[in-house]
PDB file of N, CA and C in Angstrom:
ATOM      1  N   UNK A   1    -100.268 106.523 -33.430  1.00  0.00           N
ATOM      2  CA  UNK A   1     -99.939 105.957 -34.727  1.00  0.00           C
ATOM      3  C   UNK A   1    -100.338 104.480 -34.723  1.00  0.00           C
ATOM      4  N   UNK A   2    -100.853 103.800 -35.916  1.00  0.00           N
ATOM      5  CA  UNK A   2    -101.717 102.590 -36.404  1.00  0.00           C
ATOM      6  C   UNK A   2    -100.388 101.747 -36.677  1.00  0.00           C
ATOM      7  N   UNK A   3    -100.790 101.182 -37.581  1.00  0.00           N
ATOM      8  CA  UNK A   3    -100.698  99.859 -38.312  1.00  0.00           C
ATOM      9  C   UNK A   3    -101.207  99.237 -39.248  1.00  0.00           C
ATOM     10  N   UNK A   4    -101.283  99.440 -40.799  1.00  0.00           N
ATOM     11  CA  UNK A   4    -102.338  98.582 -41.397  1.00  0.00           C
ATOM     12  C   UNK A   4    -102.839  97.919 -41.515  1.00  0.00           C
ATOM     13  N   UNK A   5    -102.484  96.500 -40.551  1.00  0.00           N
ATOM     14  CA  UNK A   5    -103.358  95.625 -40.617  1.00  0.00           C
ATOM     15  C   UNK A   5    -104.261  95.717 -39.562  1.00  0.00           C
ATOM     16  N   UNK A   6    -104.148  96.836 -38.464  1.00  0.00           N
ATOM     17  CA  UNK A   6    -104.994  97.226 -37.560  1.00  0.00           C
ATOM     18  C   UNK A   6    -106.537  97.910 -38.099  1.00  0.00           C
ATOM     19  N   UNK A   7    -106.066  97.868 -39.564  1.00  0.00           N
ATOM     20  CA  UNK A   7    -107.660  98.300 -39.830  1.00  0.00           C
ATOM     21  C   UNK A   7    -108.385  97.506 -41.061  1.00  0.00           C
ATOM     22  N   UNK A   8    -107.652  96.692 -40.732  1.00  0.00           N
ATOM     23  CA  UNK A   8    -107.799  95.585 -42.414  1.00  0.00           C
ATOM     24  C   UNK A   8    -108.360  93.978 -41.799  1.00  0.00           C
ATOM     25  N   UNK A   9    -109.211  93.698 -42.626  1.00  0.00           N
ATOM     26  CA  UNK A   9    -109.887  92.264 -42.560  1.00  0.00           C
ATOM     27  C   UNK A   9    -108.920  91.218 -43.297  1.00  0.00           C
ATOM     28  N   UNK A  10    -108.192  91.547 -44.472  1.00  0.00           N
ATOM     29  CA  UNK A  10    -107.820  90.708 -45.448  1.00  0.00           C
ATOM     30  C   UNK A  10    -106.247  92.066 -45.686  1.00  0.00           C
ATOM     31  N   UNK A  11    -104.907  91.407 -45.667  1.00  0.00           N
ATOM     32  CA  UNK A  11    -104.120  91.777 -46.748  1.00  0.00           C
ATOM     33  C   UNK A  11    -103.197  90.411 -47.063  1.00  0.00           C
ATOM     34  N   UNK A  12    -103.238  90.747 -48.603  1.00  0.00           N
ATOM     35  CA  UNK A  12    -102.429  89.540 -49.367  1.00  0.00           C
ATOM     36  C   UNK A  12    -101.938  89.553 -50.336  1.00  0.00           C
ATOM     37  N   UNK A  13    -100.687  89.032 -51.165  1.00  0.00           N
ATOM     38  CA  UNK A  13    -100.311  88.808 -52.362  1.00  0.00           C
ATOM     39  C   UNK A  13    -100.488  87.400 -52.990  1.00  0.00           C
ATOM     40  N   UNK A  14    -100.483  87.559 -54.118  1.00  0.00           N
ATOM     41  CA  UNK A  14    -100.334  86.676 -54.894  1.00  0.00           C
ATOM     42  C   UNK A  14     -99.451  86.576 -56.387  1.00  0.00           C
ATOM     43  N   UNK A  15     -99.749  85.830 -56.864  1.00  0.00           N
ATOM     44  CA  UNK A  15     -99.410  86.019 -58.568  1.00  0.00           C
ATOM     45  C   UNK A  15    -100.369  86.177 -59.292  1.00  0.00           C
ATOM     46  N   UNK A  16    -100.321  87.045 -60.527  1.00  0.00           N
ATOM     47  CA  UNK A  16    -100.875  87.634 -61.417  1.00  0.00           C
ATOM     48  C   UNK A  16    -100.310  86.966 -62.824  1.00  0.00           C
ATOM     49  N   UNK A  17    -100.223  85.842 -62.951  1.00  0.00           N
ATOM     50  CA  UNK A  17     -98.909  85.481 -63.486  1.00  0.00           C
ATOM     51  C   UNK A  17     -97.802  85.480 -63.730  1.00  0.00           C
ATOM     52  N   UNK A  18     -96.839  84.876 -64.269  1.00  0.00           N
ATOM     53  CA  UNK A  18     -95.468  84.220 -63.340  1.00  0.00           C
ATOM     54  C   UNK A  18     -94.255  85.740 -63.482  1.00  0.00           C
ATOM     55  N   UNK A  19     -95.237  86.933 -64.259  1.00  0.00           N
ATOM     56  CA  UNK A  19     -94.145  87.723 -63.939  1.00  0.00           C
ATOM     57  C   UNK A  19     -94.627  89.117 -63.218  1.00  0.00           C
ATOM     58  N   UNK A  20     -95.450  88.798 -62.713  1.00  0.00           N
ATOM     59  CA  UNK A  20     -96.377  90.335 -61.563  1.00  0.00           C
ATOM     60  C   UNK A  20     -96.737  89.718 -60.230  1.00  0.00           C
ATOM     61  N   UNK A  21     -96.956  90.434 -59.339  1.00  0.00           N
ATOM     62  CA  UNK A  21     -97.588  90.019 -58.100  1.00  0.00           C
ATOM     63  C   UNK A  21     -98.390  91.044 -57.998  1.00  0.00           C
ATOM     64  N   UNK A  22     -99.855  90.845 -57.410  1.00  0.00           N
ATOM     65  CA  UNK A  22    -100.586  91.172 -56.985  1.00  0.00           C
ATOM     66  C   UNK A  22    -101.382  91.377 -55.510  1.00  0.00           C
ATOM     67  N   UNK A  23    -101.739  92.710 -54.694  1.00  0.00           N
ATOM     68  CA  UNK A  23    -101.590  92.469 -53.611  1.00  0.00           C
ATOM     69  C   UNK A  23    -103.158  92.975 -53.216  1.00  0.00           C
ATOM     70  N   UNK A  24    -104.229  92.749 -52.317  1.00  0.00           N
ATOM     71  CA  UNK A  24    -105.372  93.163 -51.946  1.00  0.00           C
ATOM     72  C   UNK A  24    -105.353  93.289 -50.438  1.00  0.00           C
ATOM     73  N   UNK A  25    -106.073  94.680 -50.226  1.00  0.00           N
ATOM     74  CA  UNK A  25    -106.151  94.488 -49.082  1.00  0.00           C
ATOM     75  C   UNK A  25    -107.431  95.393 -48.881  1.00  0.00           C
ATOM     76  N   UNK A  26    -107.828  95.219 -47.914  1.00  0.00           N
ATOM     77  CA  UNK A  26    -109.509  94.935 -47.740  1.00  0.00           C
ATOM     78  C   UNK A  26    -109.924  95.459 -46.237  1.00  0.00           C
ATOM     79  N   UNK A  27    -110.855  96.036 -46.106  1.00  0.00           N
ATOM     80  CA  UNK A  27    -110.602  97.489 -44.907  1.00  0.00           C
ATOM     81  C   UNK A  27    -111.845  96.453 -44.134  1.00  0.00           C
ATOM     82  N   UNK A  28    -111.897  96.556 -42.641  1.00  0.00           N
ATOM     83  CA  UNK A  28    -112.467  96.459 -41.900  1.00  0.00           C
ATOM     84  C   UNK A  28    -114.151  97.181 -41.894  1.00  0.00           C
ATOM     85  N   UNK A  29    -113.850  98.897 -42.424  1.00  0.00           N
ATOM     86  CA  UNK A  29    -114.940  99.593 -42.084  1.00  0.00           C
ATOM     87  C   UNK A  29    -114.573 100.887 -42.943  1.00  0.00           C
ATOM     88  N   UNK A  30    -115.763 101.539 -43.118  1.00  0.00           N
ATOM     89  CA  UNK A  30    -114.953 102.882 -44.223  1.00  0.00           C
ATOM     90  C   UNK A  30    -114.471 103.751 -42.953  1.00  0.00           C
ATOM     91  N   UNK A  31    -114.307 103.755 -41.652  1.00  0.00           N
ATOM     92  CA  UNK A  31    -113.793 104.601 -41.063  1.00  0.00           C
ATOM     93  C   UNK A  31    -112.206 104.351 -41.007  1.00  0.00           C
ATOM     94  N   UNK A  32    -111.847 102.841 -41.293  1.00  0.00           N
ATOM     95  CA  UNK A  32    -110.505 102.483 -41.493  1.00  0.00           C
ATOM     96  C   UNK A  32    -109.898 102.934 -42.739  1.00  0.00           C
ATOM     97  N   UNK A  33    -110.887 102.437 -43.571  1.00  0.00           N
ATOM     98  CA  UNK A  33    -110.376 102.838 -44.870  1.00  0.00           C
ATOM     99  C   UNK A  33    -110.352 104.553 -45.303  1.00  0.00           C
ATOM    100  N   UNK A  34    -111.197 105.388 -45.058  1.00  0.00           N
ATOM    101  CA  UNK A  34    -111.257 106.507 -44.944  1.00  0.00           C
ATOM    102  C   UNK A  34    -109.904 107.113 -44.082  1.00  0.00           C
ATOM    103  N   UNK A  35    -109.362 106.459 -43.014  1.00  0.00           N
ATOM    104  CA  UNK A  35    -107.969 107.257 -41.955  1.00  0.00           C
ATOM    105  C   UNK A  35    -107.058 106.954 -43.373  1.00  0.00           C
ATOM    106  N   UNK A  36    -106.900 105.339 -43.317  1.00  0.00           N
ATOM    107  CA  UNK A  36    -105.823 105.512 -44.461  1.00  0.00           C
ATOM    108  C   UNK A  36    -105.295 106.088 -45.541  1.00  0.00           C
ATOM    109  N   UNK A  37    -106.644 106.648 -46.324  1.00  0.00           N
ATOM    110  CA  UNK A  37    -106.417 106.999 -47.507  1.00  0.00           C
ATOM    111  C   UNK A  37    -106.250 108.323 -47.345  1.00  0.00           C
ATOM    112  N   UNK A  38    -106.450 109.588 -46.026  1.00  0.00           N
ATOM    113  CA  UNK A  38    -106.227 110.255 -45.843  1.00  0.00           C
ATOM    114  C   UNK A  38    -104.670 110.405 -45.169  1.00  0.00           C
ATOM    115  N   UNK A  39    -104.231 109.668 -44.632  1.00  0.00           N
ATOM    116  CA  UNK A  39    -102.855 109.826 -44.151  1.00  0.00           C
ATOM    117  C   UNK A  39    -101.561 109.559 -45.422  1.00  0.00           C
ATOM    118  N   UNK A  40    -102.733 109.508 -46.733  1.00  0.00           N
ATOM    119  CA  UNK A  40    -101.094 109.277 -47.827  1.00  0.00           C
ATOM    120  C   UNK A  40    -100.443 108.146 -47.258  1.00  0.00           C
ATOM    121  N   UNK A  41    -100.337 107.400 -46.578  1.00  0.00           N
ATOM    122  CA  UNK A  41     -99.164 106.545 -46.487  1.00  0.00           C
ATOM    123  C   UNK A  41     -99.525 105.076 -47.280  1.00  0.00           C
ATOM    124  N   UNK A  42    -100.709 105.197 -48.487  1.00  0.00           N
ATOM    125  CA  UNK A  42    -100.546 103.840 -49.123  1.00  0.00           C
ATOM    126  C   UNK A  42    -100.588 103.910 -50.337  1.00  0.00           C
ATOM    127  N   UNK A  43     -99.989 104.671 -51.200  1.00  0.00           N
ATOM    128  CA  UNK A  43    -100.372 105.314 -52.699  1.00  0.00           C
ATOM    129  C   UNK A  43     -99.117 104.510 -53.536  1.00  0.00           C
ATOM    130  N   UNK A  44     -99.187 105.091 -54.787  1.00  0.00           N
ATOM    131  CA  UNK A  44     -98.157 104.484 -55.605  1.00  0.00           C
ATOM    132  C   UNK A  44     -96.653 104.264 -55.450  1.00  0.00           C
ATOM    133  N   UNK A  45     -96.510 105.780 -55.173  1.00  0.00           N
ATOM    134  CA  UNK A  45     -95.425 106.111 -54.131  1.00  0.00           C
ATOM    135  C   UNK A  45     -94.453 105.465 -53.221  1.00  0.00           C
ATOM    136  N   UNK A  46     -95.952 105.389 -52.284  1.00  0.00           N
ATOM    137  CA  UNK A  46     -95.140 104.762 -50.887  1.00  0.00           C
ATOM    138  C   UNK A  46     -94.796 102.922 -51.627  1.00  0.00           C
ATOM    139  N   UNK A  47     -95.738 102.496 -52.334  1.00  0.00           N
ATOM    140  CA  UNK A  47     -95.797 101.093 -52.901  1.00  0.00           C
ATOM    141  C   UNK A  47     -94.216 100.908 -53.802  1.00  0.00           C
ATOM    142  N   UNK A  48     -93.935 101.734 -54.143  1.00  0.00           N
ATOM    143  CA  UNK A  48     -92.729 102.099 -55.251  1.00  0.00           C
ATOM    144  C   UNK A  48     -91.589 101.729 -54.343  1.00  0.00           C
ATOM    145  N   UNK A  49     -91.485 102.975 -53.391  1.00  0.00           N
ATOM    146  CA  UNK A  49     -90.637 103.004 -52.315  1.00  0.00           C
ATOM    147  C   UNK A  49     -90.064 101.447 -51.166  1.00  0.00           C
ATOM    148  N   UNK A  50     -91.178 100.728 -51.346  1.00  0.00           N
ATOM    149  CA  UNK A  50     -91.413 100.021 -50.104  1.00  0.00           C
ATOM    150  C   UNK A  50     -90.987  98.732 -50.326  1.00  0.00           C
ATOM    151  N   UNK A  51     -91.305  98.642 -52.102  1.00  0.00           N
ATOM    152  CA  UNK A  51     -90.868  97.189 -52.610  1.00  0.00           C
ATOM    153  C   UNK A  51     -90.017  97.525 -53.835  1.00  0.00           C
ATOM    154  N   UNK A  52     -89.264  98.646 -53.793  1.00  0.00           N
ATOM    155  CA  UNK A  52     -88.061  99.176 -54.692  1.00  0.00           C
ATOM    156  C   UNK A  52     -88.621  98.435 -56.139  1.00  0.00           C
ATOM    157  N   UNK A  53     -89.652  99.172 -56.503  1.00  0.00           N
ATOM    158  CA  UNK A  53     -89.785  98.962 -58.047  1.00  0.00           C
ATOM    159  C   UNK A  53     -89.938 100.558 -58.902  1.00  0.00           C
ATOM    160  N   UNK A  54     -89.583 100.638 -60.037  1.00  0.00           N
ATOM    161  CA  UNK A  54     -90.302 102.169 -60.511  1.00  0.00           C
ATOM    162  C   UNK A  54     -92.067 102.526 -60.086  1.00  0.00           C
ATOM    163  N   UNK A  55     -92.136 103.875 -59.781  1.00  0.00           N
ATOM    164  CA  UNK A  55     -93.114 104.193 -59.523  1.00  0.00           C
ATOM    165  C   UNK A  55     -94.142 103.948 -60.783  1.00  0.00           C
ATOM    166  N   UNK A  56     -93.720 104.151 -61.741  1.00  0.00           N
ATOM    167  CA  UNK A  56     -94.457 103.970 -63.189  1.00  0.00           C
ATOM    168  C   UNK A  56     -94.725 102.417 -63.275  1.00  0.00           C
ATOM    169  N   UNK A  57     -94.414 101.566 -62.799  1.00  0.00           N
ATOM    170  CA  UNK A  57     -94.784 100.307 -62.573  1.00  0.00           C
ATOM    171  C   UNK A  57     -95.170  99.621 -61.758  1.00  0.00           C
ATOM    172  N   UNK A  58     -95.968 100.592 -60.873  1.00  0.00           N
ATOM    173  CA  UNK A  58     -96.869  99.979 -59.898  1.00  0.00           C
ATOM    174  C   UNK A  58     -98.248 100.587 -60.399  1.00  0.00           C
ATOM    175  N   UNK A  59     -99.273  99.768 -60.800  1.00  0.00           N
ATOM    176  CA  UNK A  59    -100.786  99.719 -61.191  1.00  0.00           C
ATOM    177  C   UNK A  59    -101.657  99.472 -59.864  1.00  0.00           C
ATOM    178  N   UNK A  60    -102.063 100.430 -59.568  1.00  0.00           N
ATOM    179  CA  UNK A  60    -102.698 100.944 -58.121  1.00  0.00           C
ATOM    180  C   UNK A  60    -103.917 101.547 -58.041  1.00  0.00           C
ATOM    181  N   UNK A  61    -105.074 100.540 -57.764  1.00  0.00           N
ATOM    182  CA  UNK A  61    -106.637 100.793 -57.799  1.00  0.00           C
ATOM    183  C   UNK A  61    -106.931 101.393 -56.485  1.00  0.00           C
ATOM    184  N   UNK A  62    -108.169 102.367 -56.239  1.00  0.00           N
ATOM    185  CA  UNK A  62    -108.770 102.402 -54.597  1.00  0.00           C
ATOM    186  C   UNK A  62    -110.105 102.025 -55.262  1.00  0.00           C
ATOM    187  N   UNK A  63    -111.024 101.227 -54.719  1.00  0.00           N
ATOM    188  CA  UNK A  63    -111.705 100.630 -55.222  1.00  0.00           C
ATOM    189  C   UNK A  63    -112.783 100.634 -53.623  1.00  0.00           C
ATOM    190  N   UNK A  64    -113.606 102.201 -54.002  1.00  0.00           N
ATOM    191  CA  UNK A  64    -114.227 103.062 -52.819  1.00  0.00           C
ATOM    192  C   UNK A  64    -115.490 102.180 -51.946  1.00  0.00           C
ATOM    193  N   UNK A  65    -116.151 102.173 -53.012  1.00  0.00           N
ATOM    194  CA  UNK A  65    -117.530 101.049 -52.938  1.00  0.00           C
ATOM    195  C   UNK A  65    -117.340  99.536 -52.081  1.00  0.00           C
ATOM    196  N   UNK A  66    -115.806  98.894 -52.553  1.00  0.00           N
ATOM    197  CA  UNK A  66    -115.679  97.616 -51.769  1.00  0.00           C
ATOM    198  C   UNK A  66    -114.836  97.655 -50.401  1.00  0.00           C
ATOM    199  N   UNK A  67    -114.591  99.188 -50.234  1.00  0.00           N
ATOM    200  CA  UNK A  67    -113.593  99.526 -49.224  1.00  0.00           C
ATOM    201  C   UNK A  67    -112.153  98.782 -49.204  1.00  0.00           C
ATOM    202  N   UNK A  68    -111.799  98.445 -50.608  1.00  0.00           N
ATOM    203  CA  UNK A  68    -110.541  97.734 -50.910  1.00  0.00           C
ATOM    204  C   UNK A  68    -109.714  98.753 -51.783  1.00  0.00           C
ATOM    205  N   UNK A  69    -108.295  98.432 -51.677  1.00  0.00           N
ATOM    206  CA  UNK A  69    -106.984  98.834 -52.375  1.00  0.00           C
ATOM    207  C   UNK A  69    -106.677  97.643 -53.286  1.00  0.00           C
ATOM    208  N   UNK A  70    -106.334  97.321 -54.676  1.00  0.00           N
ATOM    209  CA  UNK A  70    -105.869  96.321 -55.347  1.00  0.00           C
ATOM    210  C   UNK A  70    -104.042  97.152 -55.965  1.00  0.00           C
ATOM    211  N   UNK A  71    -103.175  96.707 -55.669  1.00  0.00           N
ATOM    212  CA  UNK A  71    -102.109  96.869 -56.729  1.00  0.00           C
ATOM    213  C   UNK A  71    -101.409  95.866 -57.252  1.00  0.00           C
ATOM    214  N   UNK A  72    -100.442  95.746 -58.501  1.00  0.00           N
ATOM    215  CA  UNK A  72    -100.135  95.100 -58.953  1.00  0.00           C
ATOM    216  C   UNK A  72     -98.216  95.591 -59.688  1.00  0.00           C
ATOM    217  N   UNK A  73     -97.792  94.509 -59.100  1.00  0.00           N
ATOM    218  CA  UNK A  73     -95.894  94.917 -59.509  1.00  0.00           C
ATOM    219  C   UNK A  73     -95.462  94.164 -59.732  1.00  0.00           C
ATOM    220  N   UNK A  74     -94.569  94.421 -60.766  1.00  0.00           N
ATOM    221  CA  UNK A  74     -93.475  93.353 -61.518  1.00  0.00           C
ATOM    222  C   UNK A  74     -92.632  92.456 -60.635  1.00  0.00           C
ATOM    223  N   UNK A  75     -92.853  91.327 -60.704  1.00  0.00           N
ATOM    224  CA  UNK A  75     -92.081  90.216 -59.742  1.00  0.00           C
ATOM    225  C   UNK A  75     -90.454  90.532 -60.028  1.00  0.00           C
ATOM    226  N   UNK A  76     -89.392  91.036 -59.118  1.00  0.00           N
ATOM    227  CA  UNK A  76     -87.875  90.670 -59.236  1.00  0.00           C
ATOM    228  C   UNK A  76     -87.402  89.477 -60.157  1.00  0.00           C
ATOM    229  N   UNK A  77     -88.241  88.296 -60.043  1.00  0.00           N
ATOM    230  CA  UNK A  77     -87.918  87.176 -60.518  1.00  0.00           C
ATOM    231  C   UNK A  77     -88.989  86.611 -60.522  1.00  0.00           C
ATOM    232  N   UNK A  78     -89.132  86.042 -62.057  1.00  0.00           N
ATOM    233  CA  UNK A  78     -90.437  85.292 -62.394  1.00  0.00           C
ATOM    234  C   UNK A  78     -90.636  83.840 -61.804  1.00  0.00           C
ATOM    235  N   UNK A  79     -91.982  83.789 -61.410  1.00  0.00           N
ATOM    236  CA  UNK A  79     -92.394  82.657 -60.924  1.00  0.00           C
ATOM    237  C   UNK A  79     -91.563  81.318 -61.330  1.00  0.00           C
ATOM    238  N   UNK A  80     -91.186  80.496 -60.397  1.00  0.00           N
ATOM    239  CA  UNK A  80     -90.494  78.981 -60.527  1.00  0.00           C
ATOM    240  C   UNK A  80     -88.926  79.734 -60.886  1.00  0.00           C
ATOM    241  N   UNK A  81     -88.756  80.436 -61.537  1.00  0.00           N
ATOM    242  CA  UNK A  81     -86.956  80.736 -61.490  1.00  0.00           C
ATOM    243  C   UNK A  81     -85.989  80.552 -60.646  1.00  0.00           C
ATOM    244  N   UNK A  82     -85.025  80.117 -60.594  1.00  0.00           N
ATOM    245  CA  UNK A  82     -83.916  79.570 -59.774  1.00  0.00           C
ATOM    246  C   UNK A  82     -83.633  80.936 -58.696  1.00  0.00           C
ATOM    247  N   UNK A  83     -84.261  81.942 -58.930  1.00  0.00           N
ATOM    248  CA  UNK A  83     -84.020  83.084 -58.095  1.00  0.00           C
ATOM    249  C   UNK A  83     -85.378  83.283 -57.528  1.00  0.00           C
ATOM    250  N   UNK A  84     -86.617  82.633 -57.258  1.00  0.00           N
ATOM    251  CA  UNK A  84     -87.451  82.850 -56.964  1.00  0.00           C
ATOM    252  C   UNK A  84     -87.705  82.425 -55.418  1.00  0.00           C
ATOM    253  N   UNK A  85     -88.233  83.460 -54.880  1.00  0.00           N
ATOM    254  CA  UNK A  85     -88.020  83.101 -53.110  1.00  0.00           C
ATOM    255  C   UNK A  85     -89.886  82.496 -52.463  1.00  0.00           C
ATOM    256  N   UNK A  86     -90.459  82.901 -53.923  1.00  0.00           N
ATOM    257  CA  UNK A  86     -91.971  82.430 -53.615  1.00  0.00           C
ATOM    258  C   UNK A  86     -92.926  81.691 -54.411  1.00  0.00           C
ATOM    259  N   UNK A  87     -92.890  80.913 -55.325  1.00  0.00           N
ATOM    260  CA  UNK A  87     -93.188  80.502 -56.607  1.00  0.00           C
ATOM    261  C   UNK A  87     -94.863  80.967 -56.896  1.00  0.00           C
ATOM    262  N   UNK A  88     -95.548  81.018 -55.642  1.00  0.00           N
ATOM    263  CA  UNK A  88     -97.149  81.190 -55.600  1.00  0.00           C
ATOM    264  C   UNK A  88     -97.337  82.751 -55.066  1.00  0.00           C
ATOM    265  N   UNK A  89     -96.178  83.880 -55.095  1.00  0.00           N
ATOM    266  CA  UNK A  89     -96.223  84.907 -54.161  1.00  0.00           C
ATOM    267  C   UNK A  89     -96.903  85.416 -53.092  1.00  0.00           C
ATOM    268  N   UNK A  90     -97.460  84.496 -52.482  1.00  0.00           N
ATOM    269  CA  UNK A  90     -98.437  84.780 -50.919  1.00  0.00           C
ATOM    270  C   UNK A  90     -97.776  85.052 -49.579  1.00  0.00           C
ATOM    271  N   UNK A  91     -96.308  85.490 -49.995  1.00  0.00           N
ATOM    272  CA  UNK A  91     -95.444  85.759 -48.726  1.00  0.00           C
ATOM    273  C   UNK A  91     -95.229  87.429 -49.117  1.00  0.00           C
ATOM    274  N   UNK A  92     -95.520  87.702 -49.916  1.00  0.00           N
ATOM    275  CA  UNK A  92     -94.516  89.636 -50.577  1.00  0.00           C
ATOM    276  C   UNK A  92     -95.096  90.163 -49.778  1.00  0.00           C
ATOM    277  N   UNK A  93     -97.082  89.787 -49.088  1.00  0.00           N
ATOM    278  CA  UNK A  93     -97.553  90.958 -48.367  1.00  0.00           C
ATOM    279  C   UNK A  93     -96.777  92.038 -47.422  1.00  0.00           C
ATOM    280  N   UNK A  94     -96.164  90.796 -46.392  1.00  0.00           N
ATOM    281  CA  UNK A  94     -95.388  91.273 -45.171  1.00  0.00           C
ATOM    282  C   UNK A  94     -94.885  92.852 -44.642  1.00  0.00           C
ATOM    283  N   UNK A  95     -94.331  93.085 -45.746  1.00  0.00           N
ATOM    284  CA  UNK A  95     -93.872  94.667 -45.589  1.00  0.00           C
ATOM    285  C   UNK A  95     -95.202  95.608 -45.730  1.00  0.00           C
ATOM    286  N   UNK A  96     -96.268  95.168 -46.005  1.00  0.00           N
ATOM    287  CA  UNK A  96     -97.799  96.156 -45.732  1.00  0.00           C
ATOM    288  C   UNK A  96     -97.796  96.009 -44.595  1.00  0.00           C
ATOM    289  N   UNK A  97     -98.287  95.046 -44.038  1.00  0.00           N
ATOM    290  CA  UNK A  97     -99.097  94.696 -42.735  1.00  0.00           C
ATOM    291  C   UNK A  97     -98.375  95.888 -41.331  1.00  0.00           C
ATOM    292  N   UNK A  98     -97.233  96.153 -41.633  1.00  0.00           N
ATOM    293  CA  UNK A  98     -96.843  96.799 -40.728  1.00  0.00           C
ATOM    294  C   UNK A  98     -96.649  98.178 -41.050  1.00  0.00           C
ATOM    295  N   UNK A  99     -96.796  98.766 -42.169  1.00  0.00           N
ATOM    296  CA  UNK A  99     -96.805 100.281 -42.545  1.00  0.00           C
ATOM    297  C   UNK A  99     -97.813 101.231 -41.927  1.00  0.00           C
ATOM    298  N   UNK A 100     -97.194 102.291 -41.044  1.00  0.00           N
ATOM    299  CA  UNK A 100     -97.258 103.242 -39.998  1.00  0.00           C
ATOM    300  C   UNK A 100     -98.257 103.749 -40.476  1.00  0.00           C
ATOM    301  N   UNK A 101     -99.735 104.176 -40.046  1.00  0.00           N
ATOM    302  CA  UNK A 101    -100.226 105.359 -40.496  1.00  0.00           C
ATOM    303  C   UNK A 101    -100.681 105.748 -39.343  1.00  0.00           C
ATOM    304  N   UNK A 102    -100.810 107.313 -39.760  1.00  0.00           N
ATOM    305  CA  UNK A 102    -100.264 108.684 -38.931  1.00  0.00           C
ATOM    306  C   UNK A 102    -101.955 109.188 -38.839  1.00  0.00           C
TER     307      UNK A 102
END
């Protein structure tokens, strides 16, 4: 068993403006990207599950040609808000980088 960032050049979030985050992550080789997308463990789903948002509100590209994944989810708390733990969201990646694939 892997690791996603064991097959990834680039994973990251950001903001999409001050009320979405946006996350890319970017495959090493299509043989990386090809295990992943076959083991199910990076779909809407698991994205839903992982950062407790509705599944219907996670917007989730595979984007074959650049050997990249793009998704995009509603921030808990909008950018600069007194409840905001990231104002530029480049910390949310974290919980990818370590998701198991089988």
């Amino acid at each position: 068993m892997s690791e996603l960032w064991q097959h990834t050049k680039l994973i990251r979030s950001k903001n999409a403006g001050p009320f979405e985050l946006t996350f890319d992550i970017m495959f090493k080789d299509r043989e990386g990207f090809d295990l992943v997308q076959r083991s199910g463990r990076l779909s809407p789903e698991s994205i839903s599950r992982l950062y407790g948002v509705p599944v219907g509100q996670v917007k989730f590209f595979v984007l074959k040609d650049l050997l990249a994944i793009k998704f995009s989810i509603p921030r808990a708390a909008f950018s600069g808000d007194v409840n905001d733990t990231d104002a530029y969201g480049g910390q949310f990646h974290g919980p990818l980088t370590t998701l198991k694939i089988d």
